[in-house]
N, C-alpha and C. Protein backbone atom coordinates (compact mmCIF):
# COMPACT_ATOMS: atom_id res chain seq x y z
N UNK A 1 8.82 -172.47 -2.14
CA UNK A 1 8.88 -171.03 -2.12
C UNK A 1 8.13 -170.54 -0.88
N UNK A 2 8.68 -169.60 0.09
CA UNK A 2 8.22 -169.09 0.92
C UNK A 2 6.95 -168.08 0.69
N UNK A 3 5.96 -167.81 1.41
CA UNK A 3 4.65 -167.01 0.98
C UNK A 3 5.56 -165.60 0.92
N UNK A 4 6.55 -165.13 1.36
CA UNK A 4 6.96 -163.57 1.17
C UNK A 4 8.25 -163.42 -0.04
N UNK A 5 8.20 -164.79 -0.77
CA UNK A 5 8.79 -164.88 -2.09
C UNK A 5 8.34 -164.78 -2.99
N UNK A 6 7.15 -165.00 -2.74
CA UNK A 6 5.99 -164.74 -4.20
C UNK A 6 5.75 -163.28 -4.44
N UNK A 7 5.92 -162.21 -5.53
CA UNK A 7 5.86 -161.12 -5.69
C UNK A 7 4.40 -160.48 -5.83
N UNK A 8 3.37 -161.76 -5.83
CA UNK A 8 1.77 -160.99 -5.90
C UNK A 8 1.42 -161.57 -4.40
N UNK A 9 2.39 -161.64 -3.77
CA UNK A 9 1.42 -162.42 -1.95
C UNK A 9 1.23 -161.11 -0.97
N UNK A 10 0.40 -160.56 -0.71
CA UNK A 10 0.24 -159.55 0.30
C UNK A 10 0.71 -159.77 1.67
N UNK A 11 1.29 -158.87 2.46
CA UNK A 11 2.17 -158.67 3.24
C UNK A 11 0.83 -159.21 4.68
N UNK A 12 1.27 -160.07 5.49
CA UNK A 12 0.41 -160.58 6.33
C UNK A 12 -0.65 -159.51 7.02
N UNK A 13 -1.86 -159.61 7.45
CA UNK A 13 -2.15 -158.63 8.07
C UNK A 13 -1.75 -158.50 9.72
N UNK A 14 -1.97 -157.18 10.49
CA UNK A 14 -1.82 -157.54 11.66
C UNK A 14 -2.95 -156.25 12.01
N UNK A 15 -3.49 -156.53 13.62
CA UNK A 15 -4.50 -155.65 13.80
C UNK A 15 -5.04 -154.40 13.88
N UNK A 16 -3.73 -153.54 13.26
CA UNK A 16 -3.43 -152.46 13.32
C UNK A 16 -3.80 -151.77 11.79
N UNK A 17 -3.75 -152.99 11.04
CA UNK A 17 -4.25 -152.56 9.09
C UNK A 17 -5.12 -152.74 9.17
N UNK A 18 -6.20 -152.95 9.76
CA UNK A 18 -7.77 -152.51 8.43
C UNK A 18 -8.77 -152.48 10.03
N UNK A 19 -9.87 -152.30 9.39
CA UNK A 19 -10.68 -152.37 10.60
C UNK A 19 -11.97 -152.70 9.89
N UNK A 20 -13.52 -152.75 10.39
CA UNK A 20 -14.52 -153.48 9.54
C UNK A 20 -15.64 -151.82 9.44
N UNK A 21 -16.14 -151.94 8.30
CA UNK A 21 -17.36 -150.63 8.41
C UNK A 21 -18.26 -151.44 9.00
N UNK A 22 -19.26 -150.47 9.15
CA UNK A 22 -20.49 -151.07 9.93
C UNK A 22 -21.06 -151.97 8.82
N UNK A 23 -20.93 -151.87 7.57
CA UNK A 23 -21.75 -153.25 6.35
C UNK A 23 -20.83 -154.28 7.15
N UNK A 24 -19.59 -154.26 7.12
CA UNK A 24 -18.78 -155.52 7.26
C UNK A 24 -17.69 -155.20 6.44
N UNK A 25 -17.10 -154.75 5.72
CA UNK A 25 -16.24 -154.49 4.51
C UNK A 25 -15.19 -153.83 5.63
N UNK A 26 -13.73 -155.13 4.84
CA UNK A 26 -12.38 -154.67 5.63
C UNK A 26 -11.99 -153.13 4.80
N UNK A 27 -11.57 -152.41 5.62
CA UNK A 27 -11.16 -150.99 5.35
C UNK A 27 -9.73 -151.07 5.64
N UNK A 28 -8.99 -150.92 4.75
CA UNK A 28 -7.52 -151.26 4.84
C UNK A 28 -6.75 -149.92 5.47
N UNK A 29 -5.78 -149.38 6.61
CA UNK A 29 -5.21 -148.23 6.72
C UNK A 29 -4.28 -147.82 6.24
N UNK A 30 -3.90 -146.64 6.24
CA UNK A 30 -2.90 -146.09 5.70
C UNK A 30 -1.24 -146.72 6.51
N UNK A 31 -1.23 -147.38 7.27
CA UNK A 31 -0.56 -148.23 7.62
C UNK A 31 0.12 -149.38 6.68
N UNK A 32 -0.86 -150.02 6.38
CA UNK A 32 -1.20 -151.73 6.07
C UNK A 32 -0.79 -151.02 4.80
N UNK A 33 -1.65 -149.50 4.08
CA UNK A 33 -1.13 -149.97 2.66
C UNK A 33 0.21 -149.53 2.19
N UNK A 34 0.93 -148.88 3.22
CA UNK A 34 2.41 -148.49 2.96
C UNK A 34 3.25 -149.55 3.08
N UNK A 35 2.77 -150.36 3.88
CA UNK A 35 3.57 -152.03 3.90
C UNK A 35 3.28 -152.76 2.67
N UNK A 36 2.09 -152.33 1.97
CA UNK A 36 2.22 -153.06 0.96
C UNK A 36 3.14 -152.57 -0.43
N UNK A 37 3.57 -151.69 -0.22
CA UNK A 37 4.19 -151.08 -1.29
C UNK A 37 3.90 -150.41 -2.41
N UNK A 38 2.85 -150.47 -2.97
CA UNK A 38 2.32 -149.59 -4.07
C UNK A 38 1.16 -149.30 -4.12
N UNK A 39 0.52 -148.60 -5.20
CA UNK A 39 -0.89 -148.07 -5.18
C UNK A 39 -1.44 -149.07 -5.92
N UNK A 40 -2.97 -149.78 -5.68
CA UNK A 40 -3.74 -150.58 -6.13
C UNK A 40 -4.55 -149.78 -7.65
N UNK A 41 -4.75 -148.33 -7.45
CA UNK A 41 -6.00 -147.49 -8.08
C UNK A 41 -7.03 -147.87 -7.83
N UNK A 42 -7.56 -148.34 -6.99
CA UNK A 42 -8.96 -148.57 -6.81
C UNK A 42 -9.84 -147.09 -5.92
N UNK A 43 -8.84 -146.64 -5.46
CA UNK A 43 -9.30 -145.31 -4.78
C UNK A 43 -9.80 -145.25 -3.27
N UNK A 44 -8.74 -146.37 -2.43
CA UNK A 44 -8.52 -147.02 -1.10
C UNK A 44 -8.97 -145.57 -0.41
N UNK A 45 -9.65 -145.34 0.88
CA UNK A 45 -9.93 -144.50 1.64
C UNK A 45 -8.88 -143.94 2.09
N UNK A 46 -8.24 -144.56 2.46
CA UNK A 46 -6.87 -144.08 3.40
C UNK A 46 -5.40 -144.01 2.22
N UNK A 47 -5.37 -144.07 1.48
CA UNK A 47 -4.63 -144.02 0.19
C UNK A 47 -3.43 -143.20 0.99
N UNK A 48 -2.58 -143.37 1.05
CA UNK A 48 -0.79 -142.53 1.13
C UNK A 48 -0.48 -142.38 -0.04
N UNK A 49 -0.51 -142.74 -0.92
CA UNK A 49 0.02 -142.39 -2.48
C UNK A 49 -0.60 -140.83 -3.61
N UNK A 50 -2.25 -140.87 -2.82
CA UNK A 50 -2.42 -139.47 -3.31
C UNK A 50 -3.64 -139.89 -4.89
N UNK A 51 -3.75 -140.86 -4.82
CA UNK A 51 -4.76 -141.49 -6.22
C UNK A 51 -5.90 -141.29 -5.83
N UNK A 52 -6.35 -140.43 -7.17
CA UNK A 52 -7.59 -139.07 -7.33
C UNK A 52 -8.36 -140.57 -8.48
N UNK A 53 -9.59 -140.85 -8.00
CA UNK A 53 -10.08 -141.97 -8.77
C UNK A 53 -10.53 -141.07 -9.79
N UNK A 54 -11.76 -139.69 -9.24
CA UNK A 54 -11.92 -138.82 -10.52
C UNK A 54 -11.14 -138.45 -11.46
N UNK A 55 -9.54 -138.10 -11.32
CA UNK A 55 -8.68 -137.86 -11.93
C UNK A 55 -8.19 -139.12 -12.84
N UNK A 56 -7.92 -140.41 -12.47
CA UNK A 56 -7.67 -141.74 -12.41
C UNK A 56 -6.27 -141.41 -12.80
N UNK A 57 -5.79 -140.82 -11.35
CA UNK A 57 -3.98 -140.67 -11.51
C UNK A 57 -3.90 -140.16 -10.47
N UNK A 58 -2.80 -140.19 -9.83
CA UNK A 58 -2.09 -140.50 -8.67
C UNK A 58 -2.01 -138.35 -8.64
N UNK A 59 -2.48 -137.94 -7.77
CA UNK A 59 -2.07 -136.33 -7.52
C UNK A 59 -1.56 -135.83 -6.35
N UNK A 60 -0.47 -135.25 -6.69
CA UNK A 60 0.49 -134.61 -5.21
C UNK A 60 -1.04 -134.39 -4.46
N UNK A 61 -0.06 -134.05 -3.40
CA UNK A 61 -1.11 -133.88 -1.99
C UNK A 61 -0.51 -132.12 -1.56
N UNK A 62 -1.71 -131.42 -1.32
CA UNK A 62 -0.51 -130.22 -1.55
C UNK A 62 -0.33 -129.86 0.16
């Protein structure tokens, strides 16, 4: 099975998805996570999907 056949394998990175905070922690972009296809809920910084962690649900963007 190819790694982009497996339905839980994340989409490769390239240098343009994430970048490092000053701790060290990869910060994923709003790029990288539209390639990945769906919302995690963890309440990603750069989120495109619109997921309100306070809310813990996904809210239009107005």
């Amino acid at each position: 099975m190819a790694p982009m056949d497996d339905p839980y394998s994340s989409p490769p990175l390239d240098p343009e998805d994430f970048y490092r905070s000053a701790e060290g922690y990869i910060i994923f972009t709003e790029k990288y996570l539209l390639k990945r296809g769906y919302c995690c809920k963890n309440g990603c910084k750069h989120c495109p999907y619109g997921f309100d962690r306070k809310a813990g649900r996904i809210v239009p963007k107005k």
